[in-house]
Each structure stands twice: as structure tokens, then as C-alpha cells.
C-alpha atoms as a PDB file:
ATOM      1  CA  UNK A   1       0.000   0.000   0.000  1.00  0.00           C
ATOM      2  CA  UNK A   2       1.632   3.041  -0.607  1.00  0.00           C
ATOM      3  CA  UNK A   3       1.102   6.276   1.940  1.00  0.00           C
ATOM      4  CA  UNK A   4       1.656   9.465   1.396  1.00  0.00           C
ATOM      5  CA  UNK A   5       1.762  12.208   4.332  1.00  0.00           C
ATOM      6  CA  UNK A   6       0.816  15.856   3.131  1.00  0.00           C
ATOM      7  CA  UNK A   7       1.510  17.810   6.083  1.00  0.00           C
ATOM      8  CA  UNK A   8       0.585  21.656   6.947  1.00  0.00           C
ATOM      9  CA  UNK A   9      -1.095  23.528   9.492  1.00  0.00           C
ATOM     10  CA  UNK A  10      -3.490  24.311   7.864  1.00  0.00           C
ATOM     11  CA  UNK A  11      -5.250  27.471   9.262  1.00  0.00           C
ATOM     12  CA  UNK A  12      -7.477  27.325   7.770  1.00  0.00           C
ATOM     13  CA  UNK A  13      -7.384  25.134   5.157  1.00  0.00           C
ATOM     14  CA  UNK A  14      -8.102  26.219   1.904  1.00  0.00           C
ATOM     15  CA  UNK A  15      -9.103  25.965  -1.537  1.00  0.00           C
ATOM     16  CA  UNK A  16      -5.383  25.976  -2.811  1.00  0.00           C
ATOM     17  CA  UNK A  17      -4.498  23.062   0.083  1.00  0.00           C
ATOM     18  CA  UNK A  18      -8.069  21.129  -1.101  1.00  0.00           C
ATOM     19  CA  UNK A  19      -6.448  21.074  -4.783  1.00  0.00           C
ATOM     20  CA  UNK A  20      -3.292  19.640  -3.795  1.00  0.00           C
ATOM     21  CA  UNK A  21      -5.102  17.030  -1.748  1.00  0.00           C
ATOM     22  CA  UNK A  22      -7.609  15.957  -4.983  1.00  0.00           C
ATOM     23  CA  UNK A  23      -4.304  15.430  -6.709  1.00  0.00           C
ATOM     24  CA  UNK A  24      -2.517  14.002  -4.023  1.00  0.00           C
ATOM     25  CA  UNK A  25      -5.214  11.108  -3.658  1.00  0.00           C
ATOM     26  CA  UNK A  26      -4.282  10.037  -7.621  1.00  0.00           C
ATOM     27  CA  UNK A  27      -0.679   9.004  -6.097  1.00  0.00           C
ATOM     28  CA  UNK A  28      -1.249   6.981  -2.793  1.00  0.00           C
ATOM     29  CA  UNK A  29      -3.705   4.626  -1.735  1.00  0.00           C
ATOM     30  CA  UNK A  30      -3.684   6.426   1.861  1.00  0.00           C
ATOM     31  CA  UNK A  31      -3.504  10.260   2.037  1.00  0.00           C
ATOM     32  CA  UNK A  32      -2.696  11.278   5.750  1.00  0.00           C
ATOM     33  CA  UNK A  33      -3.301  15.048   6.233  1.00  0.00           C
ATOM     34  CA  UNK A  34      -0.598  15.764   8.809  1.00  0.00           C
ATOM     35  CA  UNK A  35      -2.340  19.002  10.572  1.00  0.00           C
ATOM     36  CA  UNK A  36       0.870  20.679  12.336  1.00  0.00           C
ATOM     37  CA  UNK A  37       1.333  21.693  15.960  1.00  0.00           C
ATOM     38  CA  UNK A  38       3.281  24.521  15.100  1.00  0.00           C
ATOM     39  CA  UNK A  39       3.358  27.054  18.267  1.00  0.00           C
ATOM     40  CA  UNK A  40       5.831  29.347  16.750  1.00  0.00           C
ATOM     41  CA  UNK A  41       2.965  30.332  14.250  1.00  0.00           C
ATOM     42  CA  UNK A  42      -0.014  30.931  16.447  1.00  0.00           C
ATOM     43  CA  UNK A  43      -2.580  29.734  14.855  1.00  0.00           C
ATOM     44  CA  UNK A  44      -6.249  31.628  14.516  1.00  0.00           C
ATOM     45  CA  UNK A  45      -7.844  28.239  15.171  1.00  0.00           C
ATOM     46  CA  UNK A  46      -7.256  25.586  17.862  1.00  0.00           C
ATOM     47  CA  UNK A  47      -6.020  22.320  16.775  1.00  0.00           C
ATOM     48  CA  UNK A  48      -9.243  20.148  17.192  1.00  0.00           C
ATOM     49  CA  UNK A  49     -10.886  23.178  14.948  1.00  0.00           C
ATOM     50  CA  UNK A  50      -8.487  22.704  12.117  1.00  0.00           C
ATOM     51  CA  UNK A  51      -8.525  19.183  12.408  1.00  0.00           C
ATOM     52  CA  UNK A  52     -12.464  19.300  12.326  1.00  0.00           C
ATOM     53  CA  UNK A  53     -11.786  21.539   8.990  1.00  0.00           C
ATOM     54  CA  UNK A  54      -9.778  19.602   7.161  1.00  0.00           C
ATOM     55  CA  UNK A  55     -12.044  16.316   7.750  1.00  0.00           C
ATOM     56  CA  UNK A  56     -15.165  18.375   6.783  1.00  0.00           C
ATOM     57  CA  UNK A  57     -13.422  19.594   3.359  1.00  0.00           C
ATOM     58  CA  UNK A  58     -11.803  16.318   2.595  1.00  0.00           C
ATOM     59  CA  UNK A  59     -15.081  14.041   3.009  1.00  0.00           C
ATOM     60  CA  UNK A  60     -15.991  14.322  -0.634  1.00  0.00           C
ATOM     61  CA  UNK A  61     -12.178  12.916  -1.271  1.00  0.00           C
ATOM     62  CA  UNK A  62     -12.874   9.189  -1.824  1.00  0.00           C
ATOM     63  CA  UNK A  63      -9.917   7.897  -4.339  1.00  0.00           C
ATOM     64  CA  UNK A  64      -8.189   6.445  -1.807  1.00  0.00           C
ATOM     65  CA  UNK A  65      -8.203   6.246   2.160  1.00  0.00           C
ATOM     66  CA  UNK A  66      -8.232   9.825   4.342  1.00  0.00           C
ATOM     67  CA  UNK A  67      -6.964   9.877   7.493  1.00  0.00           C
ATOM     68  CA  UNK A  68      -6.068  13.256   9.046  1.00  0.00           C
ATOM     69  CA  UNK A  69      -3.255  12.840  11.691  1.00  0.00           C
ATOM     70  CA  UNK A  70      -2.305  15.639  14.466  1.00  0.00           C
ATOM     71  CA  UNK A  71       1.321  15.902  14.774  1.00  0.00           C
ATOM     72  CA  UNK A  72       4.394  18.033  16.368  1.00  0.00           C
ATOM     73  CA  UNK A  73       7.008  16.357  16.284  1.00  0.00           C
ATOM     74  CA  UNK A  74       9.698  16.270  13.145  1.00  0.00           C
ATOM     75  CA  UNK A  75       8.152  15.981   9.751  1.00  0.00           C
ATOM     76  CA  UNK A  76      10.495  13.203   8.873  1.00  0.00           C
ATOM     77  CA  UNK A  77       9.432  10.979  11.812  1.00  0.00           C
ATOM     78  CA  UNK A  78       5.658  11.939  11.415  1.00  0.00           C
ATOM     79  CA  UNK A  79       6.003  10.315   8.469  1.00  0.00           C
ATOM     80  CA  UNK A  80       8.137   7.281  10.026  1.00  0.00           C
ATOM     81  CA  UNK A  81       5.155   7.484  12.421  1.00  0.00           C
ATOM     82  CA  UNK A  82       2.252   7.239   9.834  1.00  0.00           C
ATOM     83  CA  UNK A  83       3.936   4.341   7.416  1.00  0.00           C
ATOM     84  CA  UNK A  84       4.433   6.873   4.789  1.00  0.00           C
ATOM     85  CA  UNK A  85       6.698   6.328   1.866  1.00  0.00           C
ATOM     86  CA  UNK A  86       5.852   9.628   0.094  1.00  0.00           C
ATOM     87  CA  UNK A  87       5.869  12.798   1.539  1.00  0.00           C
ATOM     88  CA  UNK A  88       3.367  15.406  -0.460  1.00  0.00           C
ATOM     89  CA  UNK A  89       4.095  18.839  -0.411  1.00  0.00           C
ATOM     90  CA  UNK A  90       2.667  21.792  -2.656  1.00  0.00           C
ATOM     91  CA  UNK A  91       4.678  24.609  -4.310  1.00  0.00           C
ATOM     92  CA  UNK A  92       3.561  27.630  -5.344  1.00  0.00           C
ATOM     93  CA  UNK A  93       5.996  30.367  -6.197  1.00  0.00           C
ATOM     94  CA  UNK A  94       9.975  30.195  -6.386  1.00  0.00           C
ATOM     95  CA  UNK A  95      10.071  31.112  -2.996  1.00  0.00           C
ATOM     96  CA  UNK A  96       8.193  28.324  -1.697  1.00  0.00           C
ATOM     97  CA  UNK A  97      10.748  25.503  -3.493  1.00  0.00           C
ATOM     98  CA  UNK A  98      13.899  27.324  -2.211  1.00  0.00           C
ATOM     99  CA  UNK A  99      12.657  26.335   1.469  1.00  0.00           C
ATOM    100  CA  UNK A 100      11.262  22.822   0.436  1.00  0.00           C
ATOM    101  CA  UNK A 101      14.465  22.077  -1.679  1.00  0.00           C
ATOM    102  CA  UNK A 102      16.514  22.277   2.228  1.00  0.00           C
ATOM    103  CA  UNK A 103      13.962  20.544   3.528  1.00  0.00           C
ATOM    104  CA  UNK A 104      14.039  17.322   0.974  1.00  0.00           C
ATOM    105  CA  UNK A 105      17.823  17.644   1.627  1.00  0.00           C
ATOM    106  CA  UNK A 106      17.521  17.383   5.789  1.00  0.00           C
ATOM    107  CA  UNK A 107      14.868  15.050   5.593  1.00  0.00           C
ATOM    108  CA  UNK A 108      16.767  12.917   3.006  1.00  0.00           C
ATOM    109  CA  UNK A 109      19.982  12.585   5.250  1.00  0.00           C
ATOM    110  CA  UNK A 110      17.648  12.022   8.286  1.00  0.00           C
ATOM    111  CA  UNK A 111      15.531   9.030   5.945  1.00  0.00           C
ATOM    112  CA  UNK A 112      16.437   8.619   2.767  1.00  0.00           C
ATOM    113  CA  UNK A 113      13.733   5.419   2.150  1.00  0.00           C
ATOM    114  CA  UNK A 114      11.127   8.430   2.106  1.00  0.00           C
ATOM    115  CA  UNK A 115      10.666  10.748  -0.993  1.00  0.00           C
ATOM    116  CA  UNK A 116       9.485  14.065  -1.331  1.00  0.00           C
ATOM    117  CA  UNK A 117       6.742  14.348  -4.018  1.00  0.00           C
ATOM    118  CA  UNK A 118       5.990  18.046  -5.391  1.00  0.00           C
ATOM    119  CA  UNK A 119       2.631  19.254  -7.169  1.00  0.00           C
ATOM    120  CA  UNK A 120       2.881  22.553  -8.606  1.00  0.00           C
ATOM    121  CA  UNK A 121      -0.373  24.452  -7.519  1.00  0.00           C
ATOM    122  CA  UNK A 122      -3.234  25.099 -10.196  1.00  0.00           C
ATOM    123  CA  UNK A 123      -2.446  28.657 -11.922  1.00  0.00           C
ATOM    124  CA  UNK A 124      -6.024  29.888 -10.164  1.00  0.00           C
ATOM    125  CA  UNK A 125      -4.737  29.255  -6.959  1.00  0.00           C
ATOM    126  CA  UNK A 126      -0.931  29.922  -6.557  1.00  0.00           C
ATOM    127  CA  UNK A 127      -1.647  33.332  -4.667  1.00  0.00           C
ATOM    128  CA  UNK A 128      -3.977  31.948  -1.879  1.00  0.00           C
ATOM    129  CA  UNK A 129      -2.323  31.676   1.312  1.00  0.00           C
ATOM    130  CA  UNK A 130      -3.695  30.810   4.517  1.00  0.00           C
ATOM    131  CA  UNK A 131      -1.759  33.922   5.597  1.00  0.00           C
ATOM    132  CA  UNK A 132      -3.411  36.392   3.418  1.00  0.00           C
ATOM    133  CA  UNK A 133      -7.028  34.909   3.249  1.00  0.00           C
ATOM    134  CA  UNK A 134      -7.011  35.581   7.367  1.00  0.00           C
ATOM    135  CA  UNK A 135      -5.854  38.992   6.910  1.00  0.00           C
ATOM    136  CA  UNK A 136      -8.313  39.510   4.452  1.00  0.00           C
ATOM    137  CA  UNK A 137     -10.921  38.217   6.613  1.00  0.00           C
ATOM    138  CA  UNK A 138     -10.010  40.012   9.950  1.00  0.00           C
ATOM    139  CA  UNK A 139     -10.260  43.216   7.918  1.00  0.00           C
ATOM    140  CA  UNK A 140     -14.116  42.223   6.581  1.00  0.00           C
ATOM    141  CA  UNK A 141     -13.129  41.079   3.075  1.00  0.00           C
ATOM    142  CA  UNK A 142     -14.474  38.461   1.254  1.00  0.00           C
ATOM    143  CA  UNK A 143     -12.930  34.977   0.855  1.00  0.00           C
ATOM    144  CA  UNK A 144     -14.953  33.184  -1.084  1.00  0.00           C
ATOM    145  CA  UNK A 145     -12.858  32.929  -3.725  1.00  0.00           C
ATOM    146  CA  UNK A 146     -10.081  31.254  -1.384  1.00  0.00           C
ATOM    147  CA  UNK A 147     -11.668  29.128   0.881  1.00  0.00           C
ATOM    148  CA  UNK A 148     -15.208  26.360   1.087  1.00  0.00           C
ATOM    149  CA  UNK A 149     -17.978  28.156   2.405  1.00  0.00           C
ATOM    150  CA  UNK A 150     -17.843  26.487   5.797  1.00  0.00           C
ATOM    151  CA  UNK A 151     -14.563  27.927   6.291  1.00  0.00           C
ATOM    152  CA  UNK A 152     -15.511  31.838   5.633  1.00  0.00           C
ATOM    153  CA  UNK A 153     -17.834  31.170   8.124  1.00  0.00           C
ATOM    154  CA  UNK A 154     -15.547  29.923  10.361  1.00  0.00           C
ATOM    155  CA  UNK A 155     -13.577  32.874   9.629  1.00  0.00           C
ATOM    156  CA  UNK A 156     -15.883  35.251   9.741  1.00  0.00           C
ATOM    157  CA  UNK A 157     -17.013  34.030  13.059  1.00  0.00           C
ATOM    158  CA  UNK A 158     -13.949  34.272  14.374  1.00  0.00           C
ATOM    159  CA  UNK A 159     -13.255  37.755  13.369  1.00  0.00           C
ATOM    160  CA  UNK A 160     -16.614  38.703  14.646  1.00  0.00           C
END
């Protein structure tokens, strides 16, 4: 069986993460959605609410077996952790592959039996950012265009 691990935090998840997942499910035959513990970031939403997320906007996903997966440890041994072989990650702009081309290369000498698969974002969707579509929100824009409906509630909610 092969596994692949896509990992983020994913806060909130959105449109541009849902693509990459869709595609990522034509690769393995078990996508775990590693949602990140990542204090250093601070994330809007709590870690059961972006876990709750992710499996409400994956549930239509059914080419292969979800399973979303909490983690904080090291990427590399999340994946140890999960059985993965294949570790998905999503590029959008030169700036994102300088930082994933150091990571492949740590994570390689650290386990070199797992690989580091890349899938170049759809053209509609290499500017969203979880990033930007918050600030957007917290200042009363709209979203739509970034993330499910479900999660510009969520947003605006939060913001309110």
C-alpha cells in the first residue's frame, strides 16, 4: 500500500491546500493530512478546529483512504510514524521551493527510504495563502474565492 503524508497547518485550510489534496489522492492509496502543531505560528484556530476543517473539506475525497493525523514532532518521523513512503508537499511560487528544496535535503539525510513528491499548484490558486485569506478576513473582506464556504464562516465568526 503506498502512503503518502501531506503535512501543513493548515489554518485554515483552503481551496489551494483542497487542490493539492484531490491530486494528491491520484498518487497513494492512503492520504494522511498531517495538521501541524506549530506554536511558533499561532494559529487563529485551535487544533481540534483545524482538524475538524480539514475532515469536513476532505469528506468528498474518496480515491483512496483519508486519514487526518495531528502531529508536532519532526516531519520526517511523522512520516516514520504514519507508514508513509511519500511525503506530499505543494509549491507555489519560487520562494516556496527554495525552502522545500533544504527541507528534501535534511529530511533525506535524516531518511532517505522516504521521498518528497511536489505538485505545482493550479495557476487559479498559486496566490492563496492561509496567511493572506485571514488577513483579508479580519479586515471584513471576502474569501470566497479562497476558501469552502464552511470555512468563511468559520472565519468570519472568528473575526466577529
Amino acid at each position: 500500500m503506498r502512503i503518502g503524508l501531506y503535512p501543513g497547518t493548515f489554518d485554515p485550510i483552503t481551496l489551494g491546500h483542497i487542490d493539492i489534496m484531490e491530486r494528491a489522492t491520484r498518487l497513494v492509496d492512503r492520504l494522511v493530512i498531517g495538521v501541524a502543531i506549530n506554536r511558533d505560528k499561532k494559529p487563529l484556530f485551535s487544533l481540534e478546529e483545524r482538524v475538524e476543517m480539514v475532515r469536513a473539506e476532505t469528506a468528498h475525497l474518496n480515491r483512496c483512504e483519508i486519514v487526518v493525523h495531528p502531529f508536532e514532532n519532526l516531519l520526517i518521523d511523522c512520516a516514520r510514524d504514519v507508514g508513509a513512503q511519500v511525503i506530499v508537499r505543494g509549491l507555489r511560487a519560487v520562494t516556496d521551493f527554495e525552502y522545500e528544496f533544504q527541507m528534501v535535503g535534511m529530511n533525506r539525510l535524516m531518511d532517505d527510504r522516504i521521498e518528497t513528491v511536489f505538485l505545482m499548484a493550479d495557476a487559479k490558486r498559486q496566490a492563496i495563502a492561509s496567511r493572506l485569506v485571514k488577513e483579508i478576513a479580519r479586515h471584513g473582506g471576502d474569501v470566497t474565492k479562497f476558501v469552502t464556504p464552511a470555512v468563511a464562516d468559520a472565519l468570519e465568526h472568528r473575526y466577529a
